[in-house]
Every structure is written in structure tokens, then in C-alpha cells.
C-alpha atoms as a PDB file:
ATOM      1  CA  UNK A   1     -79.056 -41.236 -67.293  1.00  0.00           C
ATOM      2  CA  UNK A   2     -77.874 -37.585 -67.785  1.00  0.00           C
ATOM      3  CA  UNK A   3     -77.033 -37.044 -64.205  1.00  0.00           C
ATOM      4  CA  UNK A   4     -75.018 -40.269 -64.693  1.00  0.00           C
ATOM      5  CA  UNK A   5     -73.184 -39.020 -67.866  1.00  0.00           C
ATOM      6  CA  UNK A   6     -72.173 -35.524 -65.863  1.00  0.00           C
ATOM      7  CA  UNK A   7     -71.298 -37.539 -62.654  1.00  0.00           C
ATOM      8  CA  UNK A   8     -68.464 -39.891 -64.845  1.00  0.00           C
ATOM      9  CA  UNK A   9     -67.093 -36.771 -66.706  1.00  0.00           C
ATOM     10  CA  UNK A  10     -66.565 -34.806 -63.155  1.00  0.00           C
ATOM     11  CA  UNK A  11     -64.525 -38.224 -62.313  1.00  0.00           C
ATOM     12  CA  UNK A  12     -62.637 -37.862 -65.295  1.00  0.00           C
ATOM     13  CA  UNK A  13     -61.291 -34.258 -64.657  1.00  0.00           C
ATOM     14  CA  UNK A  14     -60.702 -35.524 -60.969  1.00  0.00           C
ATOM     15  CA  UNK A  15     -58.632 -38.080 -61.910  1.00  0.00           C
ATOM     16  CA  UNK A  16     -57.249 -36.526 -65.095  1.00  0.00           C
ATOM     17  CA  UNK A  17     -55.843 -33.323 -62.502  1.00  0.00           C
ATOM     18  CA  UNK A  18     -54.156 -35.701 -59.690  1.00  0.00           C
ATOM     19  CA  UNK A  19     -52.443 -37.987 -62.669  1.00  0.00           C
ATOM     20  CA  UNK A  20     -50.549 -34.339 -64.171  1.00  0.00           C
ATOM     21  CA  UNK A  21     -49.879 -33.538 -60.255  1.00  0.00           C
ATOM     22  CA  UNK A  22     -48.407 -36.803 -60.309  1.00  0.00           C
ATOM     23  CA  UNK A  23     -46.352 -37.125 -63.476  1.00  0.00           C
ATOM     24  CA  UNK A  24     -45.428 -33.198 -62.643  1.00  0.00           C
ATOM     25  CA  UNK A  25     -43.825 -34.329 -59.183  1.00  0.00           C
ATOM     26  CA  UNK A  26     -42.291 -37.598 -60.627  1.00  0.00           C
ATOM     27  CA  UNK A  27     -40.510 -35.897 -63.393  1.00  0.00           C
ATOM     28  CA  UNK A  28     -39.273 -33.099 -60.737  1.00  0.00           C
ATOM     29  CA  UNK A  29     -38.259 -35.566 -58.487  1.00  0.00           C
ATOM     30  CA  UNK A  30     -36.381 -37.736 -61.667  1.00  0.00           C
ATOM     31  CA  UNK A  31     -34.396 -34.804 -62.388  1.00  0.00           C
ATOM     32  CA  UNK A  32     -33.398 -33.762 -58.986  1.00  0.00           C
ATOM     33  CA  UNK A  33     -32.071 -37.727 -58.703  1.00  0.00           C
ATOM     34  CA  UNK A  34     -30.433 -37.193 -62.135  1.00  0.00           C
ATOM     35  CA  UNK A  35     -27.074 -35.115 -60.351  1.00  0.00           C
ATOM     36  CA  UNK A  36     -24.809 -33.339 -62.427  1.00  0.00           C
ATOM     37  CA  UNK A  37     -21.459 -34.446 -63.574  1.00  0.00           C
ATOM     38  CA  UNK A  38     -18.901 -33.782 -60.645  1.00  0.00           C
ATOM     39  CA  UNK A  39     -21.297 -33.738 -58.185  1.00  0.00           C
ATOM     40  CA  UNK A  40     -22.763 -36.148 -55.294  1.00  0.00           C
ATOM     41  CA  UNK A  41     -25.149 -36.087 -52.543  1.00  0.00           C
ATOM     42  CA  UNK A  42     -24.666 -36.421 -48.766  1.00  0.00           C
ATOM     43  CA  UNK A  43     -27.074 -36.356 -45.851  1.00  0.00           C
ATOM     44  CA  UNK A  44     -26.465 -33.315 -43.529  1.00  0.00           C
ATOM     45  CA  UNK A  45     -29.209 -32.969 -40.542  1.00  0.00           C
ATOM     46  CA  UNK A  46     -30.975 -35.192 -41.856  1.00  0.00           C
ATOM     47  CA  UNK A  47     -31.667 -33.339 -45.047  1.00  0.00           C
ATOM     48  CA  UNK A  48     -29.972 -34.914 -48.733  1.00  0.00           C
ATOM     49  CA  UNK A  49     -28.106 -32.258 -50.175  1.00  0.00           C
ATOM     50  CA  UNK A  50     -26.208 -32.104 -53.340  1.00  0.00           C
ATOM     51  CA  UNK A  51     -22.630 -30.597 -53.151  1.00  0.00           C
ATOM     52  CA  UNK A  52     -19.802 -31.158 -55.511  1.00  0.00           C
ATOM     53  CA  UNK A  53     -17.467 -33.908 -55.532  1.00  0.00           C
ATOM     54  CA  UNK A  54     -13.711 -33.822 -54.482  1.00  0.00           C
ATOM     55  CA  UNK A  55     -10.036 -34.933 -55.116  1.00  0.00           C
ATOM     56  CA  UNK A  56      -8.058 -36.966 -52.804  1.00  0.00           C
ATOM     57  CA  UNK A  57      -5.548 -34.024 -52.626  1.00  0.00           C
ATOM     58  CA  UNK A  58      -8.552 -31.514 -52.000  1.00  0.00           C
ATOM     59  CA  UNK A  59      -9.935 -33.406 -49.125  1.00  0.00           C
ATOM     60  CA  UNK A  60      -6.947 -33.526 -47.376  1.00  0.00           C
ATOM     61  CA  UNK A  61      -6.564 -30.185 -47.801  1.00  0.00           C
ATOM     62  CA  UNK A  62      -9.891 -29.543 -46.284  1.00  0.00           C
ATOM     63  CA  UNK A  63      -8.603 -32.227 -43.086  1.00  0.00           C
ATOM     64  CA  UNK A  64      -6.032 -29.825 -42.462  1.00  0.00           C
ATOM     65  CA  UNK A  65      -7.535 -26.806 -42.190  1.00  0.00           C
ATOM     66  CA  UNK A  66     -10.401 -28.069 -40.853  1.00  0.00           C
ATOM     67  CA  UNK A  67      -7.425 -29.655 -38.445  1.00  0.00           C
ATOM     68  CA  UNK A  68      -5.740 -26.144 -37.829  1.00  0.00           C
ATOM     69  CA  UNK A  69      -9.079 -24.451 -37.319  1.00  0.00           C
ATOM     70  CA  UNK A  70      -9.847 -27.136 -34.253  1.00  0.00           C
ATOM     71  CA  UNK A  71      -6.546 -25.625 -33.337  1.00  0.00           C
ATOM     72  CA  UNK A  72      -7.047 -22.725 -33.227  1.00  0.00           C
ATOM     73  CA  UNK A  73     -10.641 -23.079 -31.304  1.00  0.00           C
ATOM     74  CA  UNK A  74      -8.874 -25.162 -28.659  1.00  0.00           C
ATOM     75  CA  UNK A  75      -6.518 -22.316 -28.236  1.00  0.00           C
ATOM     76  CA  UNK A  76      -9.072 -19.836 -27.977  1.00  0.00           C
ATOM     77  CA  UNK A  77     -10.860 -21.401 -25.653  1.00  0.00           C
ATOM     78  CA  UNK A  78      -7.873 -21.810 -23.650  1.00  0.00           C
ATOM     79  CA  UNK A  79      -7.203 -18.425 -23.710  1.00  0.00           C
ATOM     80  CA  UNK A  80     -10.475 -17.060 -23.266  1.00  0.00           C
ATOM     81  CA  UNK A  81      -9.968 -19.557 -19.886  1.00  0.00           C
ATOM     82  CA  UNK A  82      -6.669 -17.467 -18.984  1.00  0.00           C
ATOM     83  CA  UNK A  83      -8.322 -14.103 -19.142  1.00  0.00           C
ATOM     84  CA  UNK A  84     -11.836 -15.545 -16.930  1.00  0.00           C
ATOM     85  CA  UNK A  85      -9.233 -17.042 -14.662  1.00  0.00           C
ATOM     86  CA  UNK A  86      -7.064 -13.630 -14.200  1.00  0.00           C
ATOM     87  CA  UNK A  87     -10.275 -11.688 -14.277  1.00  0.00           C
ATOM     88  CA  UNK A  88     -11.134 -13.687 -10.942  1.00  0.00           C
ATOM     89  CA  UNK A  89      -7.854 -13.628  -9.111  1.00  0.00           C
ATOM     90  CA  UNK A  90      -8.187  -9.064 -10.157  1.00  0.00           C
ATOM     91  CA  UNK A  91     -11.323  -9.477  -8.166  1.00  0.00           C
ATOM     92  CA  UNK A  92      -9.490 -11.607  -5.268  1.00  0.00           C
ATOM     93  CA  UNK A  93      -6.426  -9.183  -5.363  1.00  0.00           C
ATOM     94  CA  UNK A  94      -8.562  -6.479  -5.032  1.00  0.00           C
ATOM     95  CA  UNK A  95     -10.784  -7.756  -2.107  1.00  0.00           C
ATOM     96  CA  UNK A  96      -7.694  -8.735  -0.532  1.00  0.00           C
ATOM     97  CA  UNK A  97      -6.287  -5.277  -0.711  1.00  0.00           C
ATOM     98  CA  UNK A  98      -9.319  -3.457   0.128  1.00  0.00           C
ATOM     99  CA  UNK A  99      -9.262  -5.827   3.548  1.00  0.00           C
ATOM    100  CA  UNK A 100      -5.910  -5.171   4.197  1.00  0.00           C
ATOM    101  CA  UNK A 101      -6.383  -1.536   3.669  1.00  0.00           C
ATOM    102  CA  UNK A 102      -9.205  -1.565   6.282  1.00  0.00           C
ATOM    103  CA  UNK A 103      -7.215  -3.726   9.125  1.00  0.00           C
ATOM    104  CA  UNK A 104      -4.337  -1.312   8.628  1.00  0.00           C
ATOM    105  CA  UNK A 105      -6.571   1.799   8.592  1.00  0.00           C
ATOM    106  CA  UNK A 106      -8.121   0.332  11.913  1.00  0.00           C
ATOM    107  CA  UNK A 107      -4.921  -0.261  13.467  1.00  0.00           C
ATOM    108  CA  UNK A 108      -4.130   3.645  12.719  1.00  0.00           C
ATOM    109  CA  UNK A 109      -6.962   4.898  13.937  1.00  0.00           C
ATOM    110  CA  UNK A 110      -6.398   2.816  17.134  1.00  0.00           C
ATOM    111  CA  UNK A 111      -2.968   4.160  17.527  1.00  0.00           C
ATOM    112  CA  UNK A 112      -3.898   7.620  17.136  1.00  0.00           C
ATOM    113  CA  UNK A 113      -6.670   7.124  19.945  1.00  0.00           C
ATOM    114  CA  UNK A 114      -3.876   5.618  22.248  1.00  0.00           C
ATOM    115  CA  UNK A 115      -1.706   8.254  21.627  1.00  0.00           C
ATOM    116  CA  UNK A 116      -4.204  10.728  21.994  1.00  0.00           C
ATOM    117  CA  UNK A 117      -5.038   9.218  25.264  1.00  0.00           C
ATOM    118  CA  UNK A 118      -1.420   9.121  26.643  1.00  0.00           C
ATOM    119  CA  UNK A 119      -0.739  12.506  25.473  1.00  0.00           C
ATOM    120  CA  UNK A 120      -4.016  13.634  27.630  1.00  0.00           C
ATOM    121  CA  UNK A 121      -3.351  11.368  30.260  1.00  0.00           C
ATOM    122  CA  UNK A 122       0.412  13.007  30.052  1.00  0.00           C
ATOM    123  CA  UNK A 123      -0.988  16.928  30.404  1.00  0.00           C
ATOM    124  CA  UNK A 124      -3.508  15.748  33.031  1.00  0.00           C
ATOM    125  CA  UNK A 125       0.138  14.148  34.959  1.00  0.00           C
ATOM    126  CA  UNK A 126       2.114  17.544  34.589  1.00  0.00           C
ATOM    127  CA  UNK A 127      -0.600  19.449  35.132  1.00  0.00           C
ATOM    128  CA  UNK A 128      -0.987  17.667  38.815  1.00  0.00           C
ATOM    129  CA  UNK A 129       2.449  17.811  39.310  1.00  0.00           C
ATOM    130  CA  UNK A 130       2.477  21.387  38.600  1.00  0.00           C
ATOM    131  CA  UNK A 131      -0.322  22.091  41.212  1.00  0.00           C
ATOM    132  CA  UNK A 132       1.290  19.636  43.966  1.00  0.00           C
ATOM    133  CA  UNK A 133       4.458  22.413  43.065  1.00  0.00           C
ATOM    134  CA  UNK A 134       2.257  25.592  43.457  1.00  0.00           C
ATOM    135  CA  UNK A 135       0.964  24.429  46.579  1.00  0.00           C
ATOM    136  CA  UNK A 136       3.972  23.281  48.505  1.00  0.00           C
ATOM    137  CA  UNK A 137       6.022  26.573  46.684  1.00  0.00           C
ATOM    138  CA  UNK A 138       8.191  24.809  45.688  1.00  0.00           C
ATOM    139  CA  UNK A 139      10.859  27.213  43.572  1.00  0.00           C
ATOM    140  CA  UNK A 140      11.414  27.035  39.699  1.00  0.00           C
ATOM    141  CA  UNK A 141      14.345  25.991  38.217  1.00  0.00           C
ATOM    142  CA  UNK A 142      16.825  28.908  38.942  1.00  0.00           C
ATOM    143  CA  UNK A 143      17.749  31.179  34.992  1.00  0.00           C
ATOM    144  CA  UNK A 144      20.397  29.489  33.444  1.00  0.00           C
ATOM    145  CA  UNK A 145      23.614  31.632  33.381  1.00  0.00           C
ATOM    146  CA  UNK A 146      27.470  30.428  33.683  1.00  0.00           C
ATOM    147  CA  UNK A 147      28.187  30.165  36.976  1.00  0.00           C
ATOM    148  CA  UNK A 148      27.302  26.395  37.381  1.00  0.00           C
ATOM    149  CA  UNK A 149      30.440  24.961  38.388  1.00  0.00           C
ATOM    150  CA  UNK A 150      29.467  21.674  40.599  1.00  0.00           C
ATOM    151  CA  UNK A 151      31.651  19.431  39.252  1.00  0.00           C
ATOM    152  CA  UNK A 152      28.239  16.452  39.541  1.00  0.00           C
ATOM    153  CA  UNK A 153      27.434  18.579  36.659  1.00  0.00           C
ATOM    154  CA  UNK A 154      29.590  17.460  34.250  1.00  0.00           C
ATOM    155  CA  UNK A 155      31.304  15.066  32.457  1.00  0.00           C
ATOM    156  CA  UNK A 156      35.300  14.554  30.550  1.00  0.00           C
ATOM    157  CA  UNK A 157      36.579  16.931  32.613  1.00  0.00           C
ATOM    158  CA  UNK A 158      40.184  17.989  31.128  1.00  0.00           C
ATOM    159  CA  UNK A 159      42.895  20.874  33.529  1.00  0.00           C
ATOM    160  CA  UNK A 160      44.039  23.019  30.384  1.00  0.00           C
ATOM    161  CA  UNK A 161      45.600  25.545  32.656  1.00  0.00           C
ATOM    162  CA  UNK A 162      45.557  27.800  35.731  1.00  0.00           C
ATOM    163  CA  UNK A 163      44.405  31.469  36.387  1.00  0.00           C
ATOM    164  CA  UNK A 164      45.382  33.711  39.478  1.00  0.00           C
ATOM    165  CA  UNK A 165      46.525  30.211  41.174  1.00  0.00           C
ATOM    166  CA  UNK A 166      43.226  28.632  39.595  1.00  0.00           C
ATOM    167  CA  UNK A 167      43.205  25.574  37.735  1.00  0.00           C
ATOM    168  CA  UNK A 168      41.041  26.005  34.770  1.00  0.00           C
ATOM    169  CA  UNK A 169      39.066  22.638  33.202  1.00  0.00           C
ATOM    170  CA  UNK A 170      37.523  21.869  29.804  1.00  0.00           C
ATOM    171  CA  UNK A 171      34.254  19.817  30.353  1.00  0.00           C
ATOM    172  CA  UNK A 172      31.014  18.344  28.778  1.00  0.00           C
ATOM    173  CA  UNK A 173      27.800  19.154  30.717  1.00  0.00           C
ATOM    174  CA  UNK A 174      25.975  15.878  31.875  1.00  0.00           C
ATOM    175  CA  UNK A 175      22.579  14.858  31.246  1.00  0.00           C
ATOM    176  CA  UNK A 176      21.435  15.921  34.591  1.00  0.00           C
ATOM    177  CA  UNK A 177      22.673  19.520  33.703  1.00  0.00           C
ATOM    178  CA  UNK A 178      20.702  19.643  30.836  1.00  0.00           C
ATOM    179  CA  UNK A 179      17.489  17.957  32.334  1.00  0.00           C
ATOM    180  CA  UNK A 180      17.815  20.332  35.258  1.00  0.00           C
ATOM    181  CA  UNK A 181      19.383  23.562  33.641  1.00  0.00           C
ATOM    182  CA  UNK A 182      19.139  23.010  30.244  1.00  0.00           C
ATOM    183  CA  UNK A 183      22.941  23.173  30.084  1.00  0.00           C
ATOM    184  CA  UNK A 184      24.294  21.344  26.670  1.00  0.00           C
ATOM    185  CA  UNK A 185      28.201  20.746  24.942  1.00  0.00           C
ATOM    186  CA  UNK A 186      31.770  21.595  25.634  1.00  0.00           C
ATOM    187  CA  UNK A 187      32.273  24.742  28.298  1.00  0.00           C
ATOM    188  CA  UNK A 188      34.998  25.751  30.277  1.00  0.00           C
ATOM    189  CA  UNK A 189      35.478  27.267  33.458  1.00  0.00           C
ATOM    190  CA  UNK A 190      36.915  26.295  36.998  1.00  0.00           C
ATOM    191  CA  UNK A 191      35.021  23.402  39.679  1.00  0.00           C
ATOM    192  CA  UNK A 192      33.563  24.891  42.665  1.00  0.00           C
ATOM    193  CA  UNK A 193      35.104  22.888  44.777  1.00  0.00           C
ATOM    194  CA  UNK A 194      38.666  24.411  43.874  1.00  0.00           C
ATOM    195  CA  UNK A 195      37.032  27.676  45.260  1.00  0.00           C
ATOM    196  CA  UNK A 196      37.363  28.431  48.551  1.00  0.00           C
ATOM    197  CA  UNK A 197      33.565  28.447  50.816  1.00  0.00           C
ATOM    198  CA  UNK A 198      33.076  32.366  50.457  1.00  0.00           C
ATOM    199  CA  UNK A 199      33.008  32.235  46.884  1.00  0.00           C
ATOM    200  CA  UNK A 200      30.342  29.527  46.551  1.00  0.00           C
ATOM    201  CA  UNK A 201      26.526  29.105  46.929  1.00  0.00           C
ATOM    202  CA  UNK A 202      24.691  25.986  46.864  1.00  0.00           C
ATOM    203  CA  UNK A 203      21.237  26.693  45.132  1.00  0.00           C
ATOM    204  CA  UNK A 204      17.422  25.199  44.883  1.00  0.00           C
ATOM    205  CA  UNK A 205      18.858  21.436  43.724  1.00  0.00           C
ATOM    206  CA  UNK A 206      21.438  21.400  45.814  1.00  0.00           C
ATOM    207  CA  UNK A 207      24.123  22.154  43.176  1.00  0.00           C
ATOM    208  CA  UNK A 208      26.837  24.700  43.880  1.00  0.00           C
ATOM    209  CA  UNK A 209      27.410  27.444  41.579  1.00  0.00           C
ATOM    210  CA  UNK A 210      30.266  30.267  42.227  1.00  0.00           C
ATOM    211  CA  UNK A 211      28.627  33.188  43.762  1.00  0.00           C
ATOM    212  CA  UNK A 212      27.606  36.335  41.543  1.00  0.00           C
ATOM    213  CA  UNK A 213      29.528  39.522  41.751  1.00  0.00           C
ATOM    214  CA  UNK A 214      33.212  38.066  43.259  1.00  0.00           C
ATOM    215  CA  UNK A 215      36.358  38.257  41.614  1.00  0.00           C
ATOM    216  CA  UNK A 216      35.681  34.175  40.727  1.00  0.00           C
ATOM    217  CA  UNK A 217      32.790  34.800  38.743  1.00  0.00           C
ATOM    218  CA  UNK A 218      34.387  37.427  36.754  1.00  0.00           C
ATOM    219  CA  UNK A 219      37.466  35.314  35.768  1.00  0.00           C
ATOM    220  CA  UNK A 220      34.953  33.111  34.253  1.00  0.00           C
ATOM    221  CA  UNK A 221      33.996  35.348  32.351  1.00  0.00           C
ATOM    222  CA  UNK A 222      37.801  36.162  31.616  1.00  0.00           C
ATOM    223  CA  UNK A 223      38.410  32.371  30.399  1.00  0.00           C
ATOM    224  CA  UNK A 224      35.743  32.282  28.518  1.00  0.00           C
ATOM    225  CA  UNK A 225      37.056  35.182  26.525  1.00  0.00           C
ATOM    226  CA  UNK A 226      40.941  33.665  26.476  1.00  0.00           C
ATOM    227  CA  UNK A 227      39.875  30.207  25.523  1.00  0.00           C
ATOM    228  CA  UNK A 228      37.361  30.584  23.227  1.00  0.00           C
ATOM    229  CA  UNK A 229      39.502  33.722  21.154  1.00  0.00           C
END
């Protein structure tokens, strides 16, 4: 009977512990429920929040900026789009360039090997022709001086007087004067065919020139200094 007595009080406490757990959590849960003046609750992922109440005129305030800020996302994004976009075409630019730079740098190098080539294939050419000279001794071209008076040589040929019964010409030398004697501009001087066979040598090309130490070659050298005073 004693055992029974302690058994019905333990129940007691029991339940006299889980009803104050349970009027504790009702009255807690009555005054959450009971919201303040001004305020409201709305459900926001999935969770019932409290949050004060608004005026007509401050909600559309909040539309609009929550309108400009969508805006200003939009442009953002758009712009962040620009710069990934111009980022890529850099990086295309810059292969590009780097490709072209190679072809070009290729097609350099190839030229310089050509010309390297023609240049050696040029020396080896002269260098033969030179021999095939030596051995059939064949003579070099003869010093330049200004006795070449062939008249083959050169070119505008002008009379601008006479000397001892000589006519006396103004020319240009040719390009086969200067390829053969080096011979370049205006010059004057007489034609050796005005001068009479004695006074005249024909020389390794075949050109004639008047002949060294005669009284011809020293009135060249007599116009020279009365035309060119």
C-alpha cells in the first residue's frame, strides 16, 4: 500500500512538470501571436517573421528602388559581359598578332637565306669568270685616263668650237663607258675619228682612244683647261 502511495505521488510530479512546460510554451507562443501595433507577419523561406507594416506611399517607394536596383544589376551584368567579351577578342588579337609575327619572321628569314644563296652563288660566278680570264690572259680593263675619244662612247654630243683646225665637242659618256671604263657626266674633248690614223690607237675593247704623247693628246689637255676656266 506504501509502494502504491509513493508510485501515485511520482505521477503527480510527472505530470505536474510537463503541464508548466506546457502552459510555459503556450503563453510564449500567445504572446509571440499577440504582434505589436504597426506591425505584421509574412512568410520568408518558409520561416513567419514579424516585420513592420507599411504605407501605400512607402511601398512604392520601396518598388522603385527595388526597380532601379534591378537596373542597375542588369547593367552590371551587361557590362561585366562587355569586359569578358573584350577580354576574349585581347586574347584573339594577340594570338593573331603573335601568328602574323611568326609568318612574317619566316618569310624574312627565307629571304635572307635566298639572298645569301644568290650572293654566294654570285661570288662563286665571278670568281669562275675570273679564272676562265686568268687562264686565257685575257687583259684588264686598260687605267682610265682622258684620252677616250671613240665617239661609241658617248652620248649628246654638241661642236662648241674648233682648235688648230679641230672641231672641239661637248658630250655625255654612255653607259657602256662607264660599265667598261668607269667613265661618268659631261666631258669635252675632240672624236677620234676627226683625227687623222697616226694619232689614234684602238685598245683591248676595241675602242679608239687618241694616242699618248702627240700634239692631239696635249690639246686635250689644253681644252680642258679653256673650257672648263
Amino acid at each position: 500500500m506504501k509502494n502504491i502511495d509513493i508510485r501515485l505521488k511520482y505521477m503527480f510530479v510527472i505530470w505536474l512538470v510537463v503541464l508548466s512546460i506546457y502552459l510555459y510554451v503556450r503563453s510564449k507562443r500567445e504572446n509571440f501571436m499577440t504582434l505589436a501595433p504597426g506591425t505584421e507577419t509574412i512568410m520568408y523561406k518558409g520561416m513567419e517573421i514579424v516585420k513592420p507594416k507599411i504605407t501605400p506611399a512607402e511601398e512604392e517607394q520601396r518598388k522603385k528602388l527595388q526597380a532601379a536596383y534591378d537596373k542597375i544589376k542588369k547593367e552590371n551584368m551587361a557590362v561585366q559581359k562587355k569586359m569578358s567579351d573584350a577580354k576574349a577578342n585581347v586574347v584573339a588579337v594577340d594570338k593573331k598578332t603573335a601568328t602574323a609575327i611568326r609568318n612574317e619572321k619566316a618569310k624574312l628569314d627565307k629571304m635572307k637565306r635566298k639572298a645569301k644563296a644568290d650572293l654566294a652563288k654570285y661570288d662563286k660566278e665571278m670568281k669562275s669568270k675570273q679564272d676562265k680570264s686568268n687562264r686565257t690572259g685575257r687583259k684588264p680593263p686598260p687605267k682610265a685616263t682622258n684620252k677616250y675619244s671613240d665617239k661609241r662612247l658617248k652620248d649628246n654630243i654638241k661642236k662648241i668650237g674648233d682648235i688648230q683646225g679641230v672641231a672641239v665637242y661637248s658630250w655625255t659618256w654612255n653607259n657602256v663607258a662607264m660599265s667598261t671604263y668607269g667613265k661618268r657626266g659631261k666631258e669635252v674633248g675632240v672624236l677620234a675619228q676627226d683625227l687623222p690614223p697616226d694619232l689614234v690607237i684602238i685598245d683591248t675593247y676595241g675602242y679608239m682612244q687618241v694616242k699618248p704623247g702627240t700634239w692631239a693628246a696635249n690639246m686635250i689637255d689644253n681644252i680642258k683647261a679653256r673650257y672648263f676656266v
